[in-house]
N, C-alpha and C. Protein backbone atom coordinates (compact mmCIF):
# COMPACT_ATOMS: atom_id res chain seq x y z
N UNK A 1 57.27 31.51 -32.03
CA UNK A 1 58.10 32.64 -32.38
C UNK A 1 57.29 33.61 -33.24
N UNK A 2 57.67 35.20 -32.80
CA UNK A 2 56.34 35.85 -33.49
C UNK A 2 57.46 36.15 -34.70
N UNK A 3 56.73 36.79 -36.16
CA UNK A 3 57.07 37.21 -36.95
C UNK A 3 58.48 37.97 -37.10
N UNK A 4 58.03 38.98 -36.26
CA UNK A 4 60.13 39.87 -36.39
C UNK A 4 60.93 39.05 -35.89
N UNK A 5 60.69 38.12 -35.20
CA UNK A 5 61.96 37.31 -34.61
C UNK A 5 62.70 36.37 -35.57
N UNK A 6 61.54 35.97 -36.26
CA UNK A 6 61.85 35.01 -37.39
C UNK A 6 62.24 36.16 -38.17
N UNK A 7 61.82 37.31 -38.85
CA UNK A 7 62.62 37.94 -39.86
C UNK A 7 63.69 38.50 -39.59
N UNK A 8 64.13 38.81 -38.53
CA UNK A 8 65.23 39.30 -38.17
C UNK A 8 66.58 37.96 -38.23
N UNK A 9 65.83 36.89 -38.24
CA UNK A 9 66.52 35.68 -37.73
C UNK A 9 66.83 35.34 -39.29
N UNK A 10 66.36 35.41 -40.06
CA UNK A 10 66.66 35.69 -41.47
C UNK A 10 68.00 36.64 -41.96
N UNK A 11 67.79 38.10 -41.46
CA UNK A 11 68.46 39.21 -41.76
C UNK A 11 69.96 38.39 -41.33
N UNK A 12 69.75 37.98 -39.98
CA UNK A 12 70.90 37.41 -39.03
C UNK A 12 71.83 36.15 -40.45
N UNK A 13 70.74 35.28 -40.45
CA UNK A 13 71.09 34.18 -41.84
C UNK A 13 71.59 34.76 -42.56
N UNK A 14 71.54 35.96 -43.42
CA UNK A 14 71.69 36.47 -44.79
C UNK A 14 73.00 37.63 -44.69
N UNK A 15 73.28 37.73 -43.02
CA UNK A 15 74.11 39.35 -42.84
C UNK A 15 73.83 40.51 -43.64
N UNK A 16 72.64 40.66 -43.38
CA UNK A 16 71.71 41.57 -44.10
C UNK A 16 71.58 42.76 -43.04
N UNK A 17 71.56 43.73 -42.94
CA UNK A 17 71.32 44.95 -41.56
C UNK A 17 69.87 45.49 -42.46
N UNK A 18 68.77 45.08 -41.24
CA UNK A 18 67.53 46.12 -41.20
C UNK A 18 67.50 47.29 -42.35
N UNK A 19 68.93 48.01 -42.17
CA UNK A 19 68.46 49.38 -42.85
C UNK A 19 68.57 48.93 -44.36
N UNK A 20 69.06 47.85 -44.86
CA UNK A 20 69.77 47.78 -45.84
C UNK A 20 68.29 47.22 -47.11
N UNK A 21 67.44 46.15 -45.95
CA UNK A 21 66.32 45.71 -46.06
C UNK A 21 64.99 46.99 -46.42
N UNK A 22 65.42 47.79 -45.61
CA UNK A 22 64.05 48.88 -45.27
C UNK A 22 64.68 49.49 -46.97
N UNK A 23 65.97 49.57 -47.42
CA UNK A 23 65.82 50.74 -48.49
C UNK A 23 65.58 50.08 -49.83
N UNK A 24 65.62 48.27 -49.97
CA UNK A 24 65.03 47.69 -51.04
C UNK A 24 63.81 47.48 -50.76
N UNK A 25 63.35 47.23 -49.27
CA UNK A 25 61.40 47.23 -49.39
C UNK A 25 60.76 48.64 -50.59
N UNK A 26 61.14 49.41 -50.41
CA UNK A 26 60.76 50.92 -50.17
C UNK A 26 61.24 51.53 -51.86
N UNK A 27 62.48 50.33 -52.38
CA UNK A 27 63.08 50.90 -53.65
C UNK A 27 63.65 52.33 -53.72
N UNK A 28 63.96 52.38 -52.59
CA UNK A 28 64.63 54.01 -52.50
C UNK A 28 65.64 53.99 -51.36
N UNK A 29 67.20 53.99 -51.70
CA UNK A 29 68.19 53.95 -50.20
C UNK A 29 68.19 55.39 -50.34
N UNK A 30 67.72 56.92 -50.73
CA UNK A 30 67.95 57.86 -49.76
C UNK A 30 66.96 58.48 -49.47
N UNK A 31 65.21 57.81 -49.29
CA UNK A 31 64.69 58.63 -48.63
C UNK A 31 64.57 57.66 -47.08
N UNK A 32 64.79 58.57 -46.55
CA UNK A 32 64.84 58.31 -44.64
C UNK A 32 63.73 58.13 -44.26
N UNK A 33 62.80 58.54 -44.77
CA UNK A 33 60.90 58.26 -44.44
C UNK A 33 61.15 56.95 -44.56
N UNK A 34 61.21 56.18 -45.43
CA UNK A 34 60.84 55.22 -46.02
C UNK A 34 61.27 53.92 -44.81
N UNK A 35 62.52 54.35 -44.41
CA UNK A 35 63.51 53.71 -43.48
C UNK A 35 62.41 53.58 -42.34
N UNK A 36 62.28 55.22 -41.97
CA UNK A 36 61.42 54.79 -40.48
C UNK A 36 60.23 54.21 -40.50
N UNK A 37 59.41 54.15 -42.23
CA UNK A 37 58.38 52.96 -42.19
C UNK A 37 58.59 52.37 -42.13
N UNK A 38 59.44 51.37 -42.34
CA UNK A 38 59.61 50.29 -42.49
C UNK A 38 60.22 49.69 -41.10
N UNK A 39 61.49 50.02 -39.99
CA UNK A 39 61.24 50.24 -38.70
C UNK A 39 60.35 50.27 -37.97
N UNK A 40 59.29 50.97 -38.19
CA UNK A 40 57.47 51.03 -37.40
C UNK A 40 57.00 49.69 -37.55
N UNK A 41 57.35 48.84 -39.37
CA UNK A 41 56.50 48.15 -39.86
C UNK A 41 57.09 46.93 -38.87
N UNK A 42 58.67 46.71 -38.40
CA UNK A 42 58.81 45.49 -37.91
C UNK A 42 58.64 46.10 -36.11
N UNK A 43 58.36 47.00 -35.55
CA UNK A 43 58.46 47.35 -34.45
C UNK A 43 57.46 47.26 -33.84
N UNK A 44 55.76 47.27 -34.92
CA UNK A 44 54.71 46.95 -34.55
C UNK A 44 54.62 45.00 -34.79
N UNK A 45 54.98 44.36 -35.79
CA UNK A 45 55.08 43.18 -35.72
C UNK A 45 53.48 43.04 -35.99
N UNK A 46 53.00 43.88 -36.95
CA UNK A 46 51.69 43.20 -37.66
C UNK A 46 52.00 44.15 -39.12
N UNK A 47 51.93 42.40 -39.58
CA UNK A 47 52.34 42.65 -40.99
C UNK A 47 51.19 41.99 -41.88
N UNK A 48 51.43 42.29 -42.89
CA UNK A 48 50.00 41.58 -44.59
C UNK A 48 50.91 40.66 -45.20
N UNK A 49 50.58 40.08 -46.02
CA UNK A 49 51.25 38.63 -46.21
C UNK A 49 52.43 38.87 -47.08
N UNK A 50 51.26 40.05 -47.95
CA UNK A 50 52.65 40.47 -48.85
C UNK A 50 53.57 41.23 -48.93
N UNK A 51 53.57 41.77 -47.22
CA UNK A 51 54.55 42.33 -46.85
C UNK A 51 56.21 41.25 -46.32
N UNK A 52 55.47 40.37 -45.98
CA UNK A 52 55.95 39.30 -45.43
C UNK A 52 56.97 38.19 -46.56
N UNK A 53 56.15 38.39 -47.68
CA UNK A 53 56.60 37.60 -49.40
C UNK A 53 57.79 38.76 -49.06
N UNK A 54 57.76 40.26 -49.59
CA UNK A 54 58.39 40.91 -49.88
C UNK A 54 59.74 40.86 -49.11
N UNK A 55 59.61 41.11 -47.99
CA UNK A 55 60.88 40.78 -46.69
C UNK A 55 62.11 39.60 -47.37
N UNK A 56 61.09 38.57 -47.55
CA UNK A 56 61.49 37.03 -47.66
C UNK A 56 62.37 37.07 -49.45
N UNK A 57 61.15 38.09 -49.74
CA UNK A 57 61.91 37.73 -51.57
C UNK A 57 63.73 38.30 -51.46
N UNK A 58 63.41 39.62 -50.49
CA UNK A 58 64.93 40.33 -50.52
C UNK A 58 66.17 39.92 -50.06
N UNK A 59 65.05 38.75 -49.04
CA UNK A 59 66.54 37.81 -48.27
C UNK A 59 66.74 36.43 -48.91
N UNK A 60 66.08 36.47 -49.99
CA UNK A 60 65.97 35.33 -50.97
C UNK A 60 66.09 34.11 -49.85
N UNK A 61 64.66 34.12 -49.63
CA UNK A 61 63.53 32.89 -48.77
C UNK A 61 63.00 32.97 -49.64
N UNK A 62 61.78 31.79 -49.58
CA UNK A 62 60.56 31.55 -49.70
C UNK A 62 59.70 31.21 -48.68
N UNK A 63 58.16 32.24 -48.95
CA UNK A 63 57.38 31.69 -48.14
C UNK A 63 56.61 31.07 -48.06
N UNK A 64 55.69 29.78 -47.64
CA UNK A 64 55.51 28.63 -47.90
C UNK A 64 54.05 28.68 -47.30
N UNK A 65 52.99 28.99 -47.20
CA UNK A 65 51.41 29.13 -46.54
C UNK A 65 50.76 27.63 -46.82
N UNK A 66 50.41 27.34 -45.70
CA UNK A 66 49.76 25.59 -45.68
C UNK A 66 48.16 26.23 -44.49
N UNK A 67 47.47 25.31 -44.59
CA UNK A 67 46.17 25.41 -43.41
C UNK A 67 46.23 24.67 -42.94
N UNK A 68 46.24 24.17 -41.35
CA UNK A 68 45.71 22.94 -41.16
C UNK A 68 44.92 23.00 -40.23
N UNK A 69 44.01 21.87 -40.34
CA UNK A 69 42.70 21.54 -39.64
C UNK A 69 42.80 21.38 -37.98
N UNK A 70 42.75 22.12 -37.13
CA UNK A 70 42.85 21.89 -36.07
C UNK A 70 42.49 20.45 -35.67
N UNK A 71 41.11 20.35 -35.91
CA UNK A 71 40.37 18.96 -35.29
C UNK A 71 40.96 17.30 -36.20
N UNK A 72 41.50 17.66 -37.43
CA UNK A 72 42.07 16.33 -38.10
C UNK A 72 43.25 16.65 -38.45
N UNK A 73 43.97 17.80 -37.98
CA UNK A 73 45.38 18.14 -38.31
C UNK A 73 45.80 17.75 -40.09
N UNK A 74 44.50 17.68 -40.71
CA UNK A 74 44.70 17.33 -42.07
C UNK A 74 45.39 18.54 -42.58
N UNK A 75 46.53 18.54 -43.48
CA UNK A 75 46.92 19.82 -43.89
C UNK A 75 46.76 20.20 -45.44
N UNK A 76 46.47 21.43 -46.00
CA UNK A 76 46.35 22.14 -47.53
C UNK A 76 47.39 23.05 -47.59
N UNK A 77 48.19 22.39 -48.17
CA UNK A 77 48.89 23.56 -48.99
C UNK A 77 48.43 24.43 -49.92
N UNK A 78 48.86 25.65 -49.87
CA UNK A 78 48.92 26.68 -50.39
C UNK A 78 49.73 27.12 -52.16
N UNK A 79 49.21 26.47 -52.86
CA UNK A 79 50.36 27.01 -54.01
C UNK A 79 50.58 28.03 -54.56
């Protein structure tokens, strides 16, 4: 599952609407710029991590970053 599906799948969890999200990313519900960045930002579906924290902090998630080793599936968490 790529990224917007899961954040949207969040929004869905939280009955949160997109726009409502785009105007606390942005800290501003009346500028409309801000809205359609943030629209672009899930419409392209390449995001930075801490764009990704940020999403998650507003829908009060946490996001959880681990590595794991392909070849020994050994895993590192992230703290």
């Amino acid at each position: 599952m790529d990224i917007t599906k899961s954040l949207k799948m969040l929004m869905l969890d939280r009955n949160i609407k997109q726009i409502d999200v785009a105007s606390r990313f942005y800290d501003s519900e009346t500028n409309n710029n801000s809205k359609n960045t943030f629209n672009n930002l899930i419409r392209r579906n390449d995001y930075k991590l801490n764009d990704i924290i940020k999403i998650a902090t507003i829908l009060d998630y946490e996001v959880q970053l681990k590595f794991v080793d392909k070849n020994t599936g050994k895993i590192i968490e992230v703290e």
